[in-house]
N, C-alpha and C. Protein backbone atom coordinates (compact mmCIF):
# COMPACT_ATOMS: atom_id res chain seq x y z
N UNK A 1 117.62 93.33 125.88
CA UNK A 1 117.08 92.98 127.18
C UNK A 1 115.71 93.64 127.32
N UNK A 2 114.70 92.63 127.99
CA UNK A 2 113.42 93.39 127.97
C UNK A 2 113.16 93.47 129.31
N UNK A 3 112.98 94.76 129.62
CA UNK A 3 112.83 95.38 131.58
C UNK A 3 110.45 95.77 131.61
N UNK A 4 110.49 94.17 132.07
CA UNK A 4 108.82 93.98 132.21
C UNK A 4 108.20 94.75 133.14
N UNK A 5 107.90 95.76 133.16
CA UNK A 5 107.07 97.22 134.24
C UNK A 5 105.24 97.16 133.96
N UNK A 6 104.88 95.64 133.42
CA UNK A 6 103.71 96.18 132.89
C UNK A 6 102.63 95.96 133.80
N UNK A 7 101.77 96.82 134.26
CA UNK A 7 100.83 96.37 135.18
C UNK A 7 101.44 97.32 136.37
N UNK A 8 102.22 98.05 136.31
CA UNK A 8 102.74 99.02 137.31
C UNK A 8 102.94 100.38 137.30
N UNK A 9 102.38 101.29 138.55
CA UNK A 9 102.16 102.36 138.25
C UNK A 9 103.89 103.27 138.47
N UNK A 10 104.02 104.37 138.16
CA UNK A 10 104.94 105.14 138.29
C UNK A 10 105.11 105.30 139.75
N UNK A 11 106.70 105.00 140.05
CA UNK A 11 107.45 105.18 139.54
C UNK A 11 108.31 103.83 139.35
N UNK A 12 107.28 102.72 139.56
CA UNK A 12 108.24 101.23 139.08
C UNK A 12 108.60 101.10 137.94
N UNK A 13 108.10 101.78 136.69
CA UNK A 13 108.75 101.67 135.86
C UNK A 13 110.06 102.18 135.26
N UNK A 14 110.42 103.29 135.76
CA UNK A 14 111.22 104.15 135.71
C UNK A 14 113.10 103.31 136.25
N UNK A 15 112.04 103.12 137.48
CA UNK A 15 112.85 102.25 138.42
C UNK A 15 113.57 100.97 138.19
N UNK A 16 113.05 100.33 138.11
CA UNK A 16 112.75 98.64 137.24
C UNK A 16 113.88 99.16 135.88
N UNK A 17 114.13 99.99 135.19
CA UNK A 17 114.71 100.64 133.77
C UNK A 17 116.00 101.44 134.45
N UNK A 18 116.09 101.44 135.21
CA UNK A 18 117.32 102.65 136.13
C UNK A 18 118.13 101.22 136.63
N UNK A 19 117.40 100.07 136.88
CA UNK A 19 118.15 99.05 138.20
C UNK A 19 118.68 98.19 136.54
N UNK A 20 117.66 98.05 135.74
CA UNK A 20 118.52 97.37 134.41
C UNK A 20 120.00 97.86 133.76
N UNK A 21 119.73 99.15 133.64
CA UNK A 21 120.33 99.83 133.24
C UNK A 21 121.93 99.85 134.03
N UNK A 22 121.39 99.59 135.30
CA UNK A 22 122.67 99.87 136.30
C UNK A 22 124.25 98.34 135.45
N UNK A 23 122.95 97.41 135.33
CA UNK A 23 124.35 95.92 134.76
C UNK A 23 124.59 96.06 133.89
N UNK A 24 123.83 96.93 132.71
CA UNK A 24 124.28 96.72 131.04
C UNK A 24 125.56 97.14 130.72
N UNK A 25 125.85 96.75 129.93
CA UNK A 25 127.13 96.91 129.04
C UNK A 25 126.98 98.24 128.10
N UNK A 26 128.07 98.84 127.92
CA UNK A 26 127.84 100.61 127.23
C UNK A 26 127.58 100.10 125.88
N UNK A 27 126.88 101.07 125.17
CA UNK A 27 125.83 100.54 124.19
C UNK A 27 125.40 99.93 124.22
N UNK A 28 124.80 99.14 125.25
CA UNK A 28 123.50 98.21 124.99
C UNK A 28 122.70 98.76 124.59
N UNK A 29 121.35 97.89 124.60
CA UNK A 29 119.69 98.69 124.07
C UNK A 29 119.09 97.83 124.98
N UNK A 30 118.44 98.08 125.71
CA UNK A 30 116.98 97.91 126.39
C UNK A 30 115.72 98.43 125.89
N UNK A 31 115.06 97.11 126.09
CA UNK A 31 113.22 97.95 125.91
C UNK A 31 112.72 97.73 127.38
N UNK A 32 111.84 98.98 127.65
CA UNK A 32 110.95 99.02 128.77
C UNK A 32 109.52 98.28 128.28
N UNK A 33 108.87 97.61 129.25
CA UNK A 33 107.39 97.45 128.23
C UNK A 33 106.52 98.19 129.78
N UNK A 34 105.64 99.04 129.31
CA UNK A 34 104.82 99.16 130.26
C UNK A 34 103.69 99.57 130.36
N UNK A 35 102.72 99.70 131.21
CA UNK A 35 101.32 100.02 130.86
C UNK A 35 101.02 101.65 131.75
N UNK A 36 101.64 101.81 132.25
CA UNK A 36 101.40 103.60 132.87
C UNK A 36 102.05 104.19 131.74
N UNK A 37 101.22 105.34 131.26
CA UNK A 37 101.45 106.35 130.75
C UNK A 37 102.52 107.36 130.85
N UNK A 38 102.35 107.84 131.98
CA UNK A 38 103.67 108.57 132.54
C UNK A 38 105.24 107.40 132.40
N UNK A 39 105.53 106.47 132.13
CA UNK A 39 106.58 106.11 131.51
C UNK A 39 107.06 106.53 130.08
N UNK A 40 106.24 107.18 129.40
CA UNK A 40 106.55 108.27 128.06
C UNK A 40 107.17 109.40 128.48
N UNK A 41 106.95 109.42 129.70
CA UNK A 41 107.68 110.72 130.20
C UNK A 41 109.17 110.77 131.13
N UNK A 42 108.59 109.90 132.19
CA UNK A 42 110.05 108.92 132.98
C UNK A 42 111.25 108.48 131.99
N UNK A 43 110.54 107.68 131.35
CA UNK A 43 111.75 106.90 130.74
C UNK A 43 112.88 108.13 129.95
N UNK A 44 112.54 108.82 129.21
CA UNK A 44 113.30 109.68 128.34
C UNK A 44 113.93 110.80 129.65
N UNK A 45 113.41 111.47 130.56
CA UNK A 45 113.59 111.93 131.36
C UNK A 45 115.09 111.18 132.02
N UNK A 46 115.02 110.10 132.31
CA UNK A 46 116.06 109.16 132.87
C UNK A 46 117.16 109.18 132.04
N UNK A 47 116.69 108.99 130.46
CA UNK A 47 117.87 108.80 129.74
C UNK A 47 119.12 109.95 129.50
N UNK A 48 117.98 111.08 129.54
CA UNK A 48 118.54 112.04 129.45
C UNK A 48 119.33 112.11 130.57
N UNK A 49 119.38 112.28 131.87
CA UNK A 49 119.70 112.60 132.78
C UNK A 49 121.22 111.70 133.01
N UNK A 50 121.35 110.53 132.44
CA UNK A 50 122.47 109.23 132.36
C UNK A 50 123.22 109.17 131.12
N UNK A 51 122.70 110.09 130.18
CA UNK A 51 123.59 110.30 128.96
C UNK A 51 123.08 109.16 128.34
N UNK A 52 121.97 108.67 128.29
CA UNK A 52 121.17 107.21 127.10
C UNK A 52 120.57 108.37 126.10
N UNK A 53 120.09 107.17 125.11
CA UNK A 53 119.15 107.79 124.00
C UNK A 53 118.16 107.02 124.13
N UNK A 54 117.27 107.50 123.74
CA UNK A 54 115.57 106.77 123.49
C UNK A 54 115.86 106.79 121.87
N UNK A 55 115.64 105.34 121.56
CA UNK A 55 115.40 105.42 120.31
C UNK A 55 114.02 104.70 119.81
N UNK A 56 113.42 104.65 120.25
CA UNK A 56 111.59 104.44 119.74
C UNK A 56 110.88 104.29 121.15
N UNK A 57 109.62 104.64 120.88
CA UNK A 57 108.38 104.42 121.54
C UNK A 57 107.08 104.02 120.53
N UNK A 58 106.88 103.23 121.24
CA UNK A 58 105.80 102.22 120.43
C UNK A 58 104.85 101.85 121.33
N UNK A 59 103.46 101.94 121.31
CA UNK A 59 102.54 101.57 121.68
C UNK A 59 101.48 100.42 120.83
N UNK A 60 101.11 99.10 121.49
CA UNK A 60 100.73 98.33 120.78
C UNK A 60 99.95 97.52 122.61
N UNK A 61 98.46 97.59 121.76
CA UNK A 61 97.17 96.89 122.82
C UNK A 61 97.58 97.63 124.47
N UNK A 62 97.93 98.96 124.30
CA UNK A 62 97.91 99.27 125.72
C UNK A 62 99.13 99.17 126.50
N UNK A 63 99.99 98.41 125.44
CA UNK A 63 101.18 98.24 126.26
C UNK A 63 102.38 99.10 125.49
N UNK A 64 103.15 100.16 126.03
CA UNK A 64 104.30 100.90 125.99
C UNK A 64 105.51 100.42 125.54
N UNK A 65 105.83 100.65 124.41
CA UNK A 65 107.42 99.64 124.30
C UNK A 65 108.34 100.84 124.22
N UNK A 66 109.38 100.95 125.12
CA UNK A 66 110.93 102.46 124.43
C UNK A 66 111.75 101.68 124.81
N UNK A 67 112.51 101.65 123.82
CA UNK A 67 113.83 101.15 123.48
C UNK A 67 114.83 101.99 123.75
N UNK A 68 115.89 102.31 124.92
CA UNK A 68 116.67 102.72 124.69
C UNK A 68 118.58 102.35 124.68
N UNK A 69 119.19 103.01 124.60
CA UNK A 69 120.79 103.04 124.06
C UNK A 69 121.50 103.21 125.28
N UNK A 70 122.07 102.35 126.25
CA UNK A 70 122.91 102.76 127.53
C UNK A 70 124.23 103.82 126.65
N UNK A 71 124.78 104.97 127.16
CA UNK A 71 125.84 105.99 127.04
C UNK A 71 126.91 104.46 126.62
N UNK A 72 127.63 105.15 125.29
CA UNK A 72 128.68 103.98 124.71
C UNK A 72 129.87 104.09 125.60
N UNK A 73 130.91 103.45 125.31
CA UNK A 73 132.20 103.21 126.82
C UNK A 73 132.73 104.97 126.43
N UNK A 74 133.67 105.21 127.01
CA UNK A 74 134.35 105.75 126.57
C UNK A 74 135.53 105.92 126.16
N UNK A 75 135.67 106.70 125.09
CA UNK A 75 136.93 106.59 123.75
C UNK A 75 138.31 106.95 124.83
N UNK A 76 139.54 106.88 124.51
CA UNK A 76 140.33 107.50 124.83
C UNK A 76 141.20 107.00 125.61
């Protein structure tokens, strides 16, 4: 799933990636794409905080790509 934040300053991106995040399915992967800077910082910040992983950040023409891992179901 791709969560489009581009052209928006903090904290829509963050946001916009928190409200995706809210429907996904455990282990999904989402990418954020965005053009504020401070989403290198938000985004991982968030994941951490929800038990996700960031698994890449990529920058390409200005635009921000992080991919991350929604927390898998749980076992048990």
């Amino acid at each position: 799933m791709i969560v489009d934040a581009r052209g928006h300053r903090c904290p829509v991106p963050t946001l916009r990636l928190r409200k995706a995040l809210e429907t996904a399915a455990p282990g999904s992967r989402l990418t954020l794409w965005a053009t504020d800077p401070m989403a290198r910082i938000d985004a991982p910040y968030l994941m951490q905080q929800l038990g996700g992983e960031v698994l890449s950040v990529e920058e390409t023409d200005g635009v921000i790509a992080i991919t991350v891992a929604t927390p898998a179901a749980p076992t048990g």
